[in-house]
Protein backbone atom coordinates (compact mmCIF):
# COMPACT_ATOMS: atom_id res chain seq x y z
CA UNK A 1 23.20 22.27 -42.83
CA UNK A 2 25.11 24.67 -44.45
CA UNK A 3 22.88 24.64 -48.26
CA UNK A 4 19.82 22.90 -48.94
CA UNK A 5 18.48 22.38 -52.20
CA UNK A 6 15.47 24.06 -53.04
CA UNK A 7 12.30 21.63 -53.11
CA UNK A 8 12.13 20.57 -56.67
CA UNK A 9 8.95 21.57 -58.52
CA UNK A 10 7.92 17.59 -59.10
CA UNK A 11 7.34 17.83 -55.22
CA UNK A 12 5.72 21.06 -55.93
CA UNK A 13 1.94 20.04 -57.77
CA UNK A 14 -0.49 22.35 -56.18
CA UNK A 15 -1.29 26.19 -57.16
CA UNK A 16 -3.27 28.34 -54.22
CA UNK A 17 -4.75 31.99 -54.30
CA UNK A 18 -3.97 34.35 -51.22
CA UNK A 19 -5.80 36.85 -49.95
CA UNK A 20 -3.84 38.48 -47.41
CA UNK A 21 -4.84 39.15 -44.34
CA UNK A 22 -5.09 43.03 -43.64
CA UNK A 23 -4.49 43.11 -39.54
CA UNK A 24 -7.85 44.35 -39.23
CA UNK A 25 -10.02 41.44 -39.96
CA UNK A 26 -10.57 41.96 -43.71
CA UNK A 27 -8.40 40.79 -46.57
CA UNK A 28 -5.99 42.60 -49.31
CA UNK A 29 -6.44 41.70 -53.40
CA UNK A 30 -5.77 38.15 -54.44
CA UNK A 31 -2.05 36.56 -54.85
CA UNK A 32 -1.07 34.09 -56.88
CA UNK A 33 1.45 31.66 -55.98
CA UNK A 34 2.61 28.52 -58.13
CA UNK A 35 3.90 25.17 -57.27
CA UNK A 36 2.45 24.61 -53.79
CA UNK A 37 3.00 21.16 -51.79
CA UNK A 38 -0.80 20.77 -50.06
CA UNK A 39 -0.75 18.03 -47.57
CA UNK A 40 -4.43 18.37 -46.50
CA UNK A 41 -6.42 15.61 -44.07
CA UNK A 42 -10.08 15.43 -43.71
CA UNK A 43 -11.74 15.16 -40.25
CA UNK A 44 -15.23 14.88 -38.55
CA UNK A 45 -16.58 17.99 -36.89
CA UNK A 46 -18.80 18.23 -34.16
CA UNK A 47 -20.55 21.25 -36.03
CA UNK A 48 -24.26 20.26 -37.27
CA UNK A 49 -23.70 22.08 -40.42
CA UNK A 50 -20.85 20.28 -41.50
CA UNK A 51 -19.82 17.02 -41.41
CA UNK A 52 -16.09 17.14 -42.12
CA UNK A 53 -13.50 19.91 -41.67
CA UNK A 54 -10.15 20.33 -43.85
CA UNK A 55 -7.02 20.87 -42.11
CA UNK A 56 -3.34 20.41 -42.94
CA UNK A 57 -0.31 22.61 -43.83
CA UNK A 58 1.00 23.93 -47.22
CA UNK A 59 4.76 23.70 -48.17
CA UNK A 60 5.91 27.17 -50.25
CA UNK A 61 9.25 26.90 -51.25
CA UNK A 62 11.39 30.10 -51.67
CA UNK A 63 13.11 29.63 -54.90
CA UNK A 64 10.74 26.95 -56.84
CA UNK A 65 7.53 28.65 -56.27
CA UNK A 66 6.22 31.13 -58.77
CA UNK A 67 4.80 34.46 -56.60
CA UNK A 68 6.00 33.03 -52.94
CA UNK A 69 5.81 35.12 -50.16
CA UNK A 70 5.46 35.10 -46.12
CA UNK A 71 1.39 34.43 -46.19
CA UNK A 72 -0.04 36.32 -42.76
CA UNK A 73 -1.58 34.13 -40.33
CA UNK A 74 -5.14 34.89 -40.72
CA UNK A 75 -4.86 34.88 -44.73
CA UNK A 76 -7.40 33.11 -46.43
CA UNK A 77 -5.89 30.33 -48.68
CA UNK A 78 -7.92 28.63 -52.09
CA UNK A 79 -5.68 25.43 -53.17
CA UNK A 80 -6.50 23.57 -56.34
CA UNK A 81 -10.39 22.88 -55.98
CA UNK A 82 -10.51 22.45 -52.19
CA UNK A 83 -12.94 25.12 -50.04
CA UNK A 84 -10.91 28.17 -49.01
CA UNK A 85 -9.08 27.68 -45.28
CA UNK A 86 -7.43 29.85 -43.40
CA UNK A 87 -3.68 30.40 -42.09
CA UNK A 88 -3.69 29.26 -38.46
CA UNK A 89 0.03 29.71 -38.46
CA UNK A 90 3.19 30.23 -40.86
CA UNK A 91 6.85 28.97 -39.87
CA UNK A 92 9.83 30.08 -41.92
CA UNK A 93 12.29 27.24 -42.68
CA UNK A 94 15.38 29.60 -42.84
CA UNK A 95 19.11 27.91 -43.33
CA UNK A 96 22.83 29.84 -42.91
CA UNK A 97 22.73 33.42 -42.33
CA UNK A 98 18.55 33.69 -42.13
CA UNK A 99 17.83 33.06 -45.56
CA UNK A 100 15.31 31.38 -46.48
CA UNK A 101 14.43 28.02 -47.70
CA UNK A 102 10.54 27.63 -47.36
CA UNK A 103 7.13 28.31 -45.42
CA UNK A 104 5.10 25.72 -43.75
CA UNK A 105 1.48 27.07 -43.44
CA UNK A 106 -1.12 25.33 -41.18
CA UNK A 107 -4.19 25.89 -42.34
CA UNK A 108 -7.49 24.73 -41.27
């Protein structure tokens, strides 16, 4: 796998708002990034509040998406009109020599 294409921005509908995490359980100004892949599921919850929670990960592609950047587990994530979730988890997708490709973010 020596290049991959980036993921082209038809696969890329979604826009989400960052607010990075600080380390110290508070959150840094608002980031923009563009052209976001959201693959989001609903499921029950046992909490009497709620009935459903959101979960699901959020493809960021290095070269295609406007503003992209590592996003800190414990980020707190708005995409589209969904309620905001937070970044359980962030995997880089890298290809030859480290660089690169995209992010997979599991947020719940």
């Amino acid at each position: 796998m020596r290049f991959l294409r980036p993921i082209p921005k038809r696969l890329l509908p979604d826009d989400m708002l960052v607010f990075p995490s600080d380390g110290m359980g508070g959150f840094g100004e608002a980031r923009s990034i563009r052209h976001v892949r959201a693959e989001i599921t609903e499921a029950m919850c046992d909490d009497a509040h709620r009935s459903s929670a959101l979960s699901g990960r959020v493809f960021v592609d290095a070269v295609n998406s406007q503003g992209a950047f590592e996003v800190p587990a414990g980020s707190r994530v708005l995409v589209g009109s969904l309620p905001h979730m937070i970044v359980r988890s962030c995997k880089r997708c890298a290809v030859i020599r480290g660089r690169v490709h995209h992010w997979e973010l599991e947020v719940s």
